[in-house]
N, C-alpha and C. Protein backbone atom coordinates (compact mmCIF):
# COMPACT_ATOMS: atom_id res chain seq x y z
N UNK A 1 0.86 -1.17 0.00
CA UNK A 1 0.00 0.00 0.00
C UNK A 1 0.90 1.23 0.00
N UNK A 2 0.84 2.51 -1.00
CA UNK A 2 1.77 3.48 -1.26
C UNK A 2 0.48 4.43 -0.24
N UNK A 3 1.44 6.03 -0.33
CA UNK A 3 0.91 6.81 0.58
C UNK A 3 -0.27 7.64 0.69
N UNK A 4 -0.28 6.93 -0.81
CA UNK A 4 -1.68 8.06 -1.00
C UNK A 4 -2.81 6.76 -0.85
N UNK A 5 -2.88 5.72 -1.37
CA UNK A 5 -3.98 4.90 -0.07
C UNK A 5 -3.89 4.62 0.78
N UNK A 6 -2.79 4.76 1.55
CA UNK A 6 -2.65 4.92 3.39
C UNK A 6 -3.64 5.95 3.63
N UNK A 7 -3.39 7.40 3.02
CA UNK A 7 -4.56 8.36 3.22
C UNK A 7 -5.83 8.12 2.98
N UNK A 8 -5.82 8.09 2.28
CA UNK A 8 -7.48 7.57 1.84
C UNK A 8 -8.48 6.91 3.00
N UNK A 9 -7.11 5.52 2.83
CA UNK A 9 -8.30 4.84 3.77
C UNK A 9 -8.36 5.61 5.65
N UNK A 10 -7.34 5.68 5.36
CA UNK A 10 -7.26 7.13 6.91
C UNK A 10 -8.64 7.49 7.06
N UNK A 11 -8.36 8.61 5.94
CA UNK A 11 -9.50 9.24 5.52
C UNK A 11 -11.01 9.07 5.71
N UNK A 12 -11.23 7.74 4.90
CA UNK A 12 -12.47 7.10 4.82
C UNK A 12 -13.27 6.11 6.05
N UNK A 13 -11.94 5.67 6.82
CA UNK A 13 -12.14 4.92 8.29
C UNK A 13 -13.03 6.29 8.96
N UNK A 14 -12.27 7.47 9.32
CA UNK A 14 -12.52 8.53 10.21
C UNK A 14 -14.38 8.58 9.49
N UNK A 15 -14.81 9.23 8.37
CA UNK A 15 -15.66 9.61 7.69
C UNK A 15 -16.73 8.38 8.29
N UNK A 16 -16.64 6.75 8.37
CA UNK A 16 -16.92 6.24 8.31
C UNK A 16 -17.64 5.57 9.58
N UNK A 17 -16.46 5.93 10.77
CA UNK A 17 -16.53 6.15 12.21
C UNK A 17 -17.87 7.60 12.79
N UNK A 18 -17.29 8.88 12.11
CA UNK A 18 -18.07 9.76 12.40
C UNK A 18 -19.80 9.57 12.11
N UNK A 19 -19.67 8.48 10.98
CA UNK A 19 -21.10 8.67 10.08
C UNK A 19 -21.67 7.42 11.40
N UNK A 20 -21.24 6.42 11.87
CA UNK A 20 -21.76 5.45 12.43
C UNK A 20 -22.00 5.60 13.96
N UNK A 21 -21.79 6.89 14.71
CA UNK A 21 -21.84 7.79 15.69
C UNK A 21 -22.77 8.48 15.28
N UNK A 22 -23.25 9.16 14.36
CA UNK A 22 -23.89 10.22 14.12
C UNK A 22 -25.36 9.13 14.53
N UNK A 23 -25.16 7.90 13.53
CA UNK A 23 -26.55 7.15 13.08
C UNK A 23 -27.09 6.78 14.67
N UNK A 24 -25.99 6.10 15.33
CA UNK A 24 -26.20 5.23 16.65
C UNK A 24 -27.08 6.14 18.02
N UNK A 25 -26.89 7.60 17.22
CA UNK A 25 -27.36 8.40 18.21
C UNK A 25 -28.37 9.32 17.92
N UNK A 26 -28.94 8.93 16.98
CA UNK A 26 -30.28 9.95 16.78
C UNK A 26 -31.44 8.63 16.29
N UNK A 27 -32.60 9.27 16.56
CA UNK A 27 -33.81 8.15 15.98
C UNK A 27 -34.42 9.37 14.89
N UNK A 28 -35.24 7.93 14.52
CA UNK A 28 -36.23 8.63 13.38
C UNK A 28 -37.46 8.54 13.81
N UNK A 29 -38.21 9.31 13.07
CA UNK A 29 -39.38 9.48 13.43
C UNK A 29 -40.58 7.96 12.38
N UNK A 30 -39.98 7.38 11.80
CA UNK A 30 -40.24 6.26 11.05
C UNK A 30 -40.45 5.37 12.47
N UNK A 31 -39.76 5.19 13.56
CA UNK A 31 -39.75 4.72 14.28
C UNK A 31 -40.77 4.84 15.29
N UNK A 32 -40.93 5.76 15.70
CA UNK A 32 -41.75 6.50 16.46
C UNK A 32 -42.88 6.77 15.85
N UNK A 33 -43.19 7.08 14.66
CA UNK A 33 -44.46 7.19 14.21
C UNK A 33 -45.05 6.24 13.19
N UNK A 34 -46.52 5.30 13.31
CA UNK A 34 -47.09 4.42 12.51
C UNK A 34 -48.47 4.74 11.97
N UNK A 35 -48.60 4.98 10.89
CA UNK A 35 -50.28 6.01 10.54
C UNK A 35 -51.13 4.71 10.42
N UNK A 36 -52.35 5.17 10.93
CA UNK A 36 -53.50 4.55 11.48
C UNK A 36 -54.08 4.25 10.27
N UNK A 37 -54.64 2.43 9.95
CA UNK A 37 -55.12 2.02 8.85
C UNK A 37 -56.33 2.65 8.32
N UNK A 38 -56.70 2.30 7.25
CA UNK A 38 -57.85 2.90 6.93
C UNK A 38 -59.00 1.48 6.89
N UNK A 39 -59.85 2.03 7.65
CA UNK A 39 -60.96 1.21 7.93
C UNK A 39 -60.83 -0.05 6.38
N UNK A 40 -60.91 0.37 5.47
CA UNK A 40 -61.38 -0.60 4.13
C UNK A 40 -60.46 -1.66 4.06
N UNK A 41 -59.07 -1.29 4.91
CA UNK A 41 -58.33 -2.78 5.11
C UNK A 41 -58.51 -3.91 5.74
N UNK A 42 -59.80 -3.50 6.94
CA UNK A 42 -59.63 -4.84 7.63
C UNK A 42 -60.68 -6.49 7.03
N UNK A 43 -60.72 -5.40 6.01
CA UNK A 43 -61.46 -7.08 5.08
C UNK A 43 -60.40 -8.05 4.98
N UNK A 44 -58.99 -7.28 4.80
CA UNK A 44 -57.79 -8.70 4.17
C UNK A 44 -57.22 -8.88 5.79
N UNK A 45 -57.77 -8.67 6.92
CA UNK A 45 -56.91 -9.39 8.25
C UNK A 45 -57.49 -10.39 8.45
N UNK A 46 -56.35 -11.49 8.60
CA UNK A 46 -56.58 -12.87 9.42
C UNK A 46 -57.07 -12.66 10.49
N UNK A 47 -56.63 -11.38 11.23
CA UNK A 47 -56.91 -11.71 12.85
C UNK A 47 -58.54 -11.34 13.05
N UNK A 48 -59.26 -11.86 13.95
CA UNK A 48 -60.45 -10.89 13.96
C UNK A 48 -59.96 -9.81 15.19
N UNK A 49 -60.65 -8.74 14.92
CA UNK A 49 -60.40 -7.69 15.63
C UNK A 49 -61.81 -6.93 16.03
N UNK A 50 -62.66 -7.35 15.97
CA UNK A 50 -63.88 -6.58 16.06
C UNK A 50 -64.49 -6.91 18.08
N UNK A 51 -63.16 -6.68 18.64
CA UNK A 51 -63.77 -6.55 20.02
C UNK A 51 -64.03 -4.98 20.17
């Protein structure tokens, strides 16, 4: 490995580290939020649900 992909991957480790810190520590709201079916779906549920 010559010096200029020693850098690189330097480079790209750090970028790579920062990006996987950034992710590990914030949520989404995909997570947190699930929108409420619309009534006309529950013809295709297996489960019954009509308590």
């Amino acid at each position: 490995m010559n010096a200029k992909n020693s850098v690189k991957a330097k480079i790209l480790k750090a970028v790579a580290k920062s990006a996987v810190k950034i992710d590990a520590n914030s949520t989404s709201c995909i997570i947190l939020w699930q929108p409420k079916a619309p009534a006309s779906l529950k013809k295709f549920s297996k489960v019954d649900n009509d308590k």
